[in-house]
Protein backbone atom coordinates (compact mmCIF):
# COMPACT_ATOMS: atom_id res chain seq x y z
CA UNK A 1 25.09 -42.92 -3.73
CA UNK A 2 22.85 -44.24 -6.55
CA UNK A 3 20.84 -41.12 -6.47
CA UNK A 4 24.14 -38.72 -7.06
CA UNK A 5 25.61 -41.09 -9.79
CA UNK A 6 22.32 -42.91 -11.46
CA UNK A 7 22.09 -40.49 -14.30
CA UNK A 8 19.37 -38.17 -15.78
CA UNK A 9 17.41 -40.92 -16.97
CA UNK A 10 17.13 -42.03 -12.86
CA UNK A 11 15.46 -38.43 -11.68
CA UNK A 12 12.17 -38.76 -10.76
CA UNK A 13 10.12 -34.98 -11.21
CA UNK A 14 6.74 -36.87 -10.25
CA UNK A 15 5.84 -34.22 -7.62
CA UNK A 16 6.86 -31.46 -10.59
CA UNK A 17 3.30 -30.42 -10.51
CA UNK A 18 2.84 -28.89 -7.07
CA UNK A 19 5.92 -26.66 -8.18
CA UNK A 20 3.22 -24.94 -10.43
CA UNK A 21 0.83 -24.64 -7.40
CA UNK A 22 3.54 -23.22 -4.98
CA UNK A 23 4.07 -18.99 -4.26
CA UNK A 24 0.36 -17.99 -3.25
CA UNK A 25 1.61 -15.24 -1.19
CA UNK A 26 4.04 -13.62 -3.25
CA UNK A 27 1.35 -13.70 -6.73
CA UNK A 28 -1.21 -12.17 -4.12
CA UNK A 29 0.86 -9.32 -3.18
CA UNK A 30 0.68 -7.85 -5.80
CA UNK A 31 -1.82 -9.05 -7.64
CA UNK A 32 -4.88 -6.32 -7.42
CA UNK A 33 -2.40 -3.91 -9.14
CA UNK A 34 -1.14 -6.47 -11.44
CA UNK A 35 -4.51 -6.13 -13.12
CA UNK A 36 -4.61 -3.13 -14.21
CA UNK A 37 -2.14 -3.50 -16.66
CA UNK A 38 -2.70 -4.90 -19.88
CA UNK A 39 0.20 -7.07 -19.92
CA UNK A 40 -1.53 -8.95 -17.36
CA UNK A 41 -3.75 -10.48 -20.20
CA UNK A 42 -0.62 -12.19 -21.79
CA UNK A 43 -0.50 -16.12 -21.64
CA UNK A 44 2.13 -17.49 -19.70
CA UNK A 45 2.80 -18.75 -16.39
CA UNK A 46 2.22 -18.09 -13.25
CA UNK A 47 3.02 -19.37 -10.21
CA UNK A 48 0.10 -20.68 -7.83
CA UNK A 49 -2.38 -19.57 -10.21
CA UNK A 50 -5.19 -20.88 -7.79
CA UNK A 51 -4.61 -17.59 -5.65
CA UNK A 52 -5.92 -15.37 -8.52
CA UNK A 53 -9.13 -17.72 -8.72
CA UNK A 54 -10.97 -16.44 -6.39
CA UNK A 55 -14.41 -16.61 -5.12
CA UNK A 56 -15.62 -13.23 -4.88
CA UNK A 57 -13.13 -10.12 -5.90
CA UNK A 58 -12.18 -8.08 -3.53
CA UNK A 59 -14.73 -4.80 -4.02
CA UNK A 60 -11.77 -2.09 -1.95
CA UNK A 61 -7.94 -1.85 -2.19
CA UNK A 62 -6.32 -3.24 0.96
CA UNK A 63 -5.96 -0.57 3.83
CA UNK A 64 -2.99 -0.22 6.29
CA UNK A 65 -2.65 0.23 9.89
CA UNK A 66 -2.94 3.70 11.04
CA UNK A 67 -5.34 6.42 12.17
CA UNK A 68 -6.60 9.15 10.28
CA UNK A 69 -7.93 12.45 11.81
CA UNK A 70 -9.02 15.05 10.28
CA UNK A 71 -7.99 18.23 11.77
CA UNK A 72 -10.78 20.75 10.91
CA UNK A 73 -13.76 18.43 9.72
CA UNK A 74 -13.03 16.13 12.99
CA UNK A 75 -13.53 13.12 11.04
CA UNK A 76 -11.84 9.62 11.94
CA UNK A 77 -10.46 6.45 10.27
CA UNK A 78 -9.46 3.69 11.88
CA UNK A 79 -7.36 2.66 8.90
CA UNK A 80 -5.20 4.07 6.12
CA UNK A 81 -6.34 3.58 2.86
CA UNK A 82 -4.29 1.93 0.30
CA UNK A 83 -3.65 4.81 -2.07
CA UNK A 84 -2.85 7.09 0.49
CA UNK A 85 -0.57 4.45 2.72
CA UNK A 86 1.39 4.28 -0.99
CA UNK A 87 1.78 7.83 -1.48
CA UNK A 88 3.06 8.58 1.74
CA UNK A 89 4.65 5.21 2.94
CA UNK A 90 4.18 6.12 7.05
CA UNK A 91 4.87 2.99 7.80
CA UNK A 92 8.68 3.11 6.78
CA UNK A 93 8.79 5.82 9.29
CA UNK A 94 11.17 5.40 12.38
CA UNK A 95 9.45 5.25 15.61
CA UNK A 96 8.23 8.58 17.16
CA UNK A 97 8.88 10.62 13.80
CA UNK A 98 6.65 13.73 12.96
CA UNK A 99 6.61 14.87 8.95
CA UNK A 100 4.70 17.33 7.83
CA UNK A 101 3.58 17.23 3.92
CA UNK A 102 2.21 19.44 1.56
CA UNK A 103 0.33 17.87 -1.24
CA UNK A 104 -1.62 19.22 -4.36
CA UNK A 105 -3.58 17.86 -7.38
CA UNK A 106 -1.93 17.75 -11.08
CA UNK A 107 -4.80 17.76 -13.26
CA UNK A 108 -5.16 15.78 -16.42
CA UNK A 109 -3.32 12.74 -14.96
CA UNK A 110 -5.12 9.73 -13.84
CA UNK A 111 -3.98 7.10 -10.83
CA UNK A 112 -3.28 4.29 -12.74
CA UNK A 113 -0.39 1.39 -13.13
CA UNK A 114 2.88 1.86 -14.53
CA UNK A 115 3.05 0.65 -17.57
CA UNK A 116 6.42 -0.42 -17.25
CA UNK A 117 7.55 -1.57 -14.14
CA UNK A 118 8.68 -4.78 -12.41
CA UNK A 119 5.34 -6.66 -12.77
CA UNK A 120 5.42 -5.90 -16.20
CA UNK A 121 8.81 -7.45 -16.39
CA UNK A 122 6.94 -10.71 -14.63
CA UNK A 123 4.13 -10.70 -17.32
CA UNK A 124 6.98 -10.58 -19.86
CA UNK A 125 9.09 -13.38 -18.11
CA UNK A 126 6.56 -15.47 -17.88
CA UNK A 127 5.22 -15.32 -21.25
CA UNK A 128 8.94 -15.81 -22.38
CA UNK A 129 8.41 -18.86 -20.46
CA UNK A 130 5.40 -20.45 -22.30
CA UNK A 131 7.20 -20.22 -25.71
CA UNK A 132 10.36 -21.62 -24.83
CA UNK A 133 8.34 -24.74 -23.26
CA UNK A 134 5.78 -24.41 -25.89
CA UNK A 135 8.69 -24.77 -28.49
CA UNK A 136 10.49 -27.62 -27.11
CA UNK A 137 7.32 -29.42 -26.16
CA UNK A 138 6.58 -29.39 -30.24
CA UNK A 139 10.06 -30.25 -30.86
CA UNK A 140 10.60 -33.02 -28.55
CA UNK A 141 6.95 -34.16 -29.94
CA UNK A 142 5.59 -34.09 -26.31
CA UNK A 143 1.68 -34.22 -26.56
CA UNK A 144 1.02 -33.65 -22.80
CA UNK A 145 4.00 -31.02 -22.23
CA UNK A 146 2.19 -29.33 -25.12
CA UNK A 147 -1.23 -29.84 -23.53
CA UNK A 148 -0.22 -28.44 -20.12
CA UNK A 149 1.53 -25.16 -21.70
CA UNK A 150 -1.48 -24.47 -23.37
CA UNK A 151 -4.03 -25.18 -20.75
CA UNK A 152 -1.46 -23.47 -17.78
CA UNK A 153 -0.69 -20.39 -20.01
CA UNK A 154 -4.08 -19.75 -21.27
CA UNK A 155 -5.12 -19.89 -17.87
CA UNK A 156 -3.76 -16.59 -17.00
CA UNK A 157 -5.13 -14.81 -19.41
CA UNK A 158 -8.70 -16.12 -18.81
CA UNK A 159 -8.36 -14.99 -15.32
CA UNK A 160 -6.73 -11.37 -15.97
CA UNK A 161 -10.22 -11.23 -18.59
CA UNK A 162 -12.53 -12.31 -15.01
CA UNK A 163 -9.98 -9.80 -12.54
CA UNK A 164 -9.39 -6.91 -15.17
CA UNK A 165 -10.62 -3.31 -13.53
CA UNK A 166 -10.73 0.34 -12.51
CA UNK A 167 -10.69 2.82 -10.25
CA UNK A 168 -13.65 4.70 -9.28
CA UNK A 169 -13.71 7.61 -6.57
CA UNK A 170 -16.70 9.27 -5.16
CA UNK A 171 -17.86 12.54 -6.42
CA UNK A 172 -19.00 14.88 -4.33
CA UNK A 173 -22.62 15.98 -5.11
CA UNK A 174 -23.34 18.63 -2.53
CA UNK A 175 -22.41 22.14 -2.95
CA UNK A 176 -22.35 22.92 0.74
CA UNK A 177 -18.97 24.51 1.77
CA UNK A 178 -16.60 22.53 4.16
CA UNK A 179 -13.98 23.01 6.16
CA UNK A 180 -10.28 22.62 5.17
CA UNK A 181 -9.65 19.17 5.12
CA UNK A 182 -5.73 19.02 6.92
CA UNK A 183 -5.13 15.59 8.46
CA UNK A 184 -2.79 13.83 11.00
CA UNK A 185 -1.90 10.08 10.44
CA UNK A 186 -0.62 8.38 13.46
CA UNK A 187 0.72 5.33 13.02
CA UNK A 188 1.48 1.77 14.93
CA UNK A 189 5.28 2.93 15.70
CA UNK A 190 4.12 6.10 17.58
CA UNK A 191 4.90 8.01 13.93
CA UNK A 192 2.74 11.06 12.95
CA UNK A 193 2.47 12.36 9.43
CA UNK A 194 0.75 15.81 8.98
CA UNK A 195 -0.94 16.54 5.75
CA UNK A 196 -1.54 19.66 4.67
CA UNK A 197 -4.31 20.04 1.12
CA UNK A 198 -3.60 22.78 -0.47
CA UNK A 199 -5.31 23.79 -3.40
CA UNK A 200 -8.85 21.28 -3.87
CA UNK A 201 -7.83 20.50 -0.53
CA UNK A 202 -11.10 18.91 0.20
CA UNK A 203 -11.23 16.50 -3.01
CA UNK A 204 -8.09 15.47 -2.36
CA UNK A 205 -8.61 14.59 0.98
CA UNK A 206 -11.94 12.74 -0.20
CA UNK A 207 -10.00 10.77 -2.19
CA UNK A 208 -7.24 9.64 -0.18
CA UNK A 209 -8.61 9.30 3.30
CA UNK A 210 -12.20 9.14 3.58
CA UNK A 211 -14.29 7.73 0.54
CA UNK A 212 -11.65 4.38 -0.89
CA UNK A 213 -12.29 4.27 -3.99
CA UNK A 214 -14.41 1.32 -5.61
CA UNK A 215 -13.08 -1.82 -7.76
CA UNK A 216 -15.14 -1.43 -10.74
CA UNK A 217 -14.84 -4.57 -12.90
CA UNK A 218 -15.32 -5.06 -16.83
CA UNK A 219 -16.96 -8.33 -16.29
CA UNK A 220 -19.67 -8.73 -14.31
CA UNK A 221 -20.39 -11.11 -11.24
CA UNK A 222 -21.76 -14.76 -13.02
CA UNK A 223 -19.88 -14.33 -15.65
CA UNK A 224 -16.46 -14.55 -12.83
CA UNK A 225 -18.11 -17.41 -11.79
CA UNK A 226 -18.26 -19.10 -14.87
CA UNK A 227 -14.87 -17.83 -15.82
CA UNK A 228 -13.51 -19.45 -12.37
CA UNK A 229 -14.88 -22.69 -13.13
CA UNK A 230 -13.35 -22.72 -16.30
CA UNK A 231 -10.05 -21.93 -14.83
CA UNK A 232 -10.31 -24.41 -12.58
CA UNK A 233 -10.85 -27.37 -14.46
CA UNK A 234 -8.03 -26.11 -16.73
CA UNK A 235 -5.80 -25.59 -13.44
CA UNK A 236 -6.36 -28.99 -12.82
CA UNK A 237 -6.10 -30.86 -16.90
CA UNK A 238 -2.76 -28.67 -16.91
CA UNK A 239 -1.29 -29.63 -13.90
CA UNK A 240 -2.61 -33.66 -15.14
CA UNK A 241 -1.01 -33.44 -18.07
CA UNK A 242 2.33 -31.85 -16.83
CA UNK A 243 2.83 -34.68 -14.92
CA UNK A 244 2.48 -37.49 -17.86
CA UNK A 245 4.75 -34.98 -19.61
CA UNK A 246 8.56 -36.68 -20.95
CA UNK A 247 11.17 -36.30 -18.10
CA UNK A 248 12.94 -33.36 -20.28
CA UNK A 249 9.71 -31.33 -20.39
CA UNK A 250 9.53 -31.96 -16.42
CA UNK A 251 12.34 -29.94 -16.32
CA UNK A 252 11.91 -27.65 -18.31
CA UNK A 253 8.63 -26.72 -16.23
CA UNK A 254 10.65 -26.89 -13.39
CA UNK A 255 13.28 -24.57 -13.95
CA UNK A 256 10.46 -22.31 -14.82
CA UNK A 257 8.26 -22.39 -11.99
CA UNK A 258 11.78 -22.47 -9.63
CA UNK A 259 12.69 -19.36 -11.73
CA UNK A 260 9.26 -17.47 -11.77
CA UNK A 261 9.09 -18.14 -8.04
CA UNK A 262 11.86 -16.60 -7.15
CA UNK A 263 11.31 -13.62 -9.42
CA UNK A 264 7.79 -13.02 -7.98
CA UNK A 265 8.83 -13.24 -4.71
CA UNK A 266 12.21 -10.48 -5.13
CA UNK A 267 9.28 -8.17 -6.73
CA UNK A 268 6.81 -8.57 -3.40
CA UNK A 269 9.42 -7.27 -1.36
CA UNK A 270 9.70 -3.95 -3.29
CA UNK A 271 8.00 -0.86 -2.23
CA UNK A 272 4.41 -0.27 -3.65
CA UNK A 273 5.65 2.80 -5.17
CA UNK A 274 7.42 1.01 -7.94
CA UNK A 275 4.22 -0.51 -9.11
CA UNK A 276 1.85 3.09 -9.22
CA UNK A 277 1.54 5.85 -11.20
CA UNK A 278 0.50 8.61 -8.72
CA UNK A 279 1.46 11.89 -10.78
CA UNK A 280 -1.79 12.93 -10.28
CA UNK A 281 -0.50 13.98 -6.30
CA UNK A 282 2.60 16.29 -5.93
CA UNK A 283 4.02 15.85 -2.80
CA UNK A 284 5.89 18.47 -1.23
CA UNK A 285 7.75 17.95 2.22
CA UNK A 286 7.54 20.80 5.14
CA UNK A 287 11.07 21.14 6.70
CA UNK A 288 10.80 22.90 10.25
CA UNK A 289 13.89 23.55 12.10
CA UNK A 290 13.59 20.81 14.71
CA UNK A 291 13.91 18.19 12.74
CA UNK A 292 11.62 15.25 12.07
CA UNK A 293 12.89 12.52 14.90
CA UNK A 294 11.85 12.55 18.24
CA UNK A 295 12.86 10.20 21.76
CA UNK A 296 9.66 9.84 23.05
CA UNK A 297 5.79 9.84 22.28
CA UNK A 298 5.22 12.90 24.45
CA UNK A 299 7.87 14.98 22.33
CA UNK A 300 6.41 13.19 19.31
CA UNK A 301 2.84 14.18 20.08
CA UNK A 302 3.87 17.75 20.56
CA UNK A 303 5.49 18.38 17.70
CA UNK A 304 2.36 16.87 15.65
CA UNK A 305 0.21 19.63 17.85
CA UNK A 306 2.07 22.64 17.42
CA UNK A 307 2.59 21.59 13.15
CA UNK A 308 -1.17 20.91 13.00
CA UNK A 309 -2.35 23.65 14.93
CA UNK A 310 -4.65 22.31 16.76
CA UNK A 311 -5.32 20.05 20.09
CA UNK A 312 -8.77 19.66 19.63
CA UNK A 313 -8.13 16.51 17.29
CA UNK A 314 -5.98 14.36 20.12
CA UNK A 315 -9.13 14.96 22.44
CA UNK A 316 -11.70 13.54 20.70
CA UNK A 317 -9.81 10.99 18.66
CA UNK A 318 -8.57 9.63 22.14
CA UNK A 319 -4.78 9.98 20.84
CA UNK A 320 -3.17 10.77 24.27
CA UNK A 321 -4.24 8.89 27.47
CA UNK A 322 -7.67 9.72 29.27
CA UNK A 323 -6.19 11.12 32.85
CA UNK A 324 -5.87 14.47 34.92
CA UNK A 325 -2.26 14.62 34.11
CA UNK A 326 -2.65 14.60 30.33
CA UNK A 327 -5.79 17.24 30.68
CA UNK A 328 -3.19 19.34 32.35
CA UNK A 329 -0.79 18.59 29.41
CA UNK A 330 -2.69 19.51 26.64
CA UNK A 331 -4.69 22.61 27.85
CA UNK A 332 -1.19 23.93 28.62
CA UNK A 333 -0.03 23.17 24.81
CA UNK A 334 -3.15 24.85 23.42
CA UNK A 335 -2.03 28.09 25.16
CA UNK A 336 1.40 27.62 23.66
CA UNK A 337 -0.02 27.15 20.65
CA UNK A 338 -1.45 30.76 20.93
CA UNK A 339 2.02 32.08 20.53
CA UNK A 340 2.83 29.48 17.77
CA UNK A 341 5.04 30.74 14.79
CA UNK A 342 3.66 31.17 11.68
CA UNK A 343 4.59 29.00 8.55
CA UNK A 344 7.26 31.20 6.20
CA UNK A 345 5.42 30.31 2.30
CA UNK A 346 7.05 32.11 -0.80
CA UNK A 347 4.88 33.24 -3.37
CA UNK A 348 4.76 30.47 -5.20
CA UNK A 349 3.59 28.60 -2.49
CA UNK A 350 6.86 26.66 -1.47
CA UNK A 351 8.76 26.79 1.26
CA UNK A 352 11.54 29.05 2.08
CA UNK A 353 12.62 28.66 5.48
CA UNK A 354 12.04 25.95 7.65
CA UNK A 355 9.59 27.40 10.39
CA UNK A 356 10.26 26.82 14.00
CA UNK A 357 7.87 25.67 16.69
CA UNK A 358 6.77 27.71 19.72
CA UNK A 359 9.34 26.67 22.13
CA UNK A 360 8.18 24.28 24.77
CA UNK A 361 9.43 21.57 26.94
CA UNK A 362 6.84 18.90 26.68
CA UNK A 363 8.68 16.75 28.82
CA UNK A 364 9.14 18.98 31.67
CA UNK A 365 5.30 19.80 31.21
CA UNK A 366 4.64 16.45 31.53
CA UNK A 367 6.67 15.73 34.73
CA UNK A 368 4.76 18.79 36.14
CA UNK A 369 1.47 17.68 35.25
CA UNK A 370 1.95 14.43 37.05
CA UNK A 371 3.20 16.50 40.06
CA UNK A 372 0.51 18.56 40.41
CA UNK A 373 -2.79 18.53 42.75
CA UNK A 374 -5.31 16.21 41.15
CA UNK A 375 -7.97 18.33 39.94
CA UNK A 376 -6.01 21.34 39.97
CA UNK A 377 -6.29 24.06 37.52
CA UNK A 378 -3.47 23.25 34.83
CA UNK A 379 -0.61 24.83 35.21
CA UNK A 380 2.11 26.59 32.86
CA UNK A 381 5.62 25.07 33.23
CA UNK A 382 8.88 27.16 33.35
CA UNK A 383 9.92 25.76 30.50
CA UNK A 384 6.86 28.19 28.08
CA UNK A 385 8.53 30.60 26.49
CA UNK A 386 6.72 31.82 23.87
């Protein structure tokens, strides 16, 4: 029982340093957004700083599972792209849901990062962090606690000066006219998410599905290098001198990594929507009197159909499976589609009523489908009533 009862002056905090080197994935989650701000220049600490010291910098925003179609222009992604996966958040969608959304531009607002939100409380944290050590280091008289403060807060502000960057979308040069630019997202869980761009319909849609925009950064490539070197070595004098530092300063660095840990990895969990400033998009949902939630992928599918008006999209992006009975399927939901119900807009564009879809049984169509004479004409169920 020595170790319960030996006293403070019996802890041993040798292994304090790889504390500081501990967290990777929770400082990576957010950490493309993180700089951005310019809070993310401030010294302090930061836990597994070696994740942010990267060899090459990551030229795209991370994109999410999913398929993109475009409904008119027939275009297809095999991915989501990040701004548009955190506008819409699909993937929080139960399984076999269909929304429909209508979303516009706001000009004069940029994409950008909050400035205040719960990285910037991590920025602050940790800075609050250095100062407190930094002042007891200087008070205790501890040379290397002092030394690795300096050299393990400084370090995150030389690498937010190597990572700091900006959006940059695509203009489009041509004048040409294109088609509207609606699109369906189907996702993993057998979700759908129709998208309907309204006015600039087609920049918006360049923007958030087709063309990611680039990672352009204020310092260039050698000079990242260099930078990373430099961080590095002081990485490694830091986490040296931390652990020559007095026992007291060992715990002080302790408590803060244990604390700063924990923080960063409560703020990974939350949804990427707390961290972006996406007032440039208005998003507007389309309530039809159905409802959103479906049993099955066939009703799912449907629904997404008769909302997007349109079949010709599930063919050629090879959405439903390749076979007679699914031919049969959907060239019976295009003709219901001819008797579709229109959309009810007010004037100012919104929606007053939820609209209804053509009534159908896609079930029962199924079933029939699968009953019928292989290489048959299709057939119309009972169920197609309008």
């Amino acid at each position: 029982m020595h170790w319960l009862t030996g006293g403070f002056n019996s802890l041993q905090l040798d292994i304090v340093g790889f504390l500081a080197i501990l967290g990777e994935a929770s400082v990576l989650a957010n950490a493309q957004v993180s700089a951005l701000s310019k809070f993310f220049l401030l010294p302090r600490l930061v836990p597994a700083p070696q994740a942010l010291i990267r060899t090459t910098r990551p030229e795209r925003l991370n994109s999410a599972p999913g398929k993109v179609f475009g409904i008119q222009s027939g275009s297809i992604r095999d991915y989501v792209q990040y701004i548009a996966h955190t506008l819409h958040n699909g993937s929080s969608l139960p399984d076999y849901t269909v929304r429909c959304e209508k979303i516009t531009e706001n000009s004069g607002r940029t994409i950008k990062a909050k400035t205040w939100a719960p990285l910037t409380f991590l920025s602050i944290l940790g800075c609050a962090m250095s100062i407190a050590i930094l002042v007891t280091s200087i008070v205790k008289q501890d040379g290397m606690a002092l030394l690795a403060i300096l050299l393990l807060s400084f370090l995150s502000t030389l690498i937010g000066i190597g990572s700091r960057w900006s959006l940059e979308f695509n203009e489009r040069i041509s004048t040409r006219p294109v088609p509207l630019s609606d699109v369906v997202i189907q996702y993993p869980q057998g979700a759908f998410l129709v998208v309907k761009c309204e006015e600039h319909g087609e920049k918006t849609a360049r923007q958030l599905y087709w063309h990611p925009p680039e990672c352009r950064y204020k310092v260039g490539t050698l000079a990242y290098r260099i930078i990373s070197l430099v961080g590095t070595l002081m990485l490694m004098f830091g986490v040296i001198c931390l652990g020559n530092a007095t026992l007291t300063l060992q715990v002080c660095f302790a408590g803060a990594y244990l604390i700063l840990n924990a923080a960063y990895w409560a703020v990974a969990a939350l949804p990427l929507q707390w961290h972006w400033d996406l007032s440039h998009f208005s998003v507007d949902r389309v309530h039809y009197a159905e409802g959103e939630r479906c049993k099955t992928f066939t009703e799912a599918l449907w629904k997404a159909i008769a909302i997007s008006g349109s079949v010709d999209w599930v063919r050629w992006g090879k959405v439903a499976p390749v076979s007679p009975a699914w031919d049969r399927w959907l060239a019976e939901a295009e003709e219901v589609l001819k008797r579709r119900a229109k959309h009810e807009y007010g004037l100012d564009g919104s929606i007053e009523l939820p609209f209804e879809l053509p009534v159908w049984d896609p079930e029962q169509a199924m079933t029939d489908a699968h009953m019928a004479p292989w290489g048959g004409v299709p057939g119309h169920s009972q169920s197609n009533n309008r």
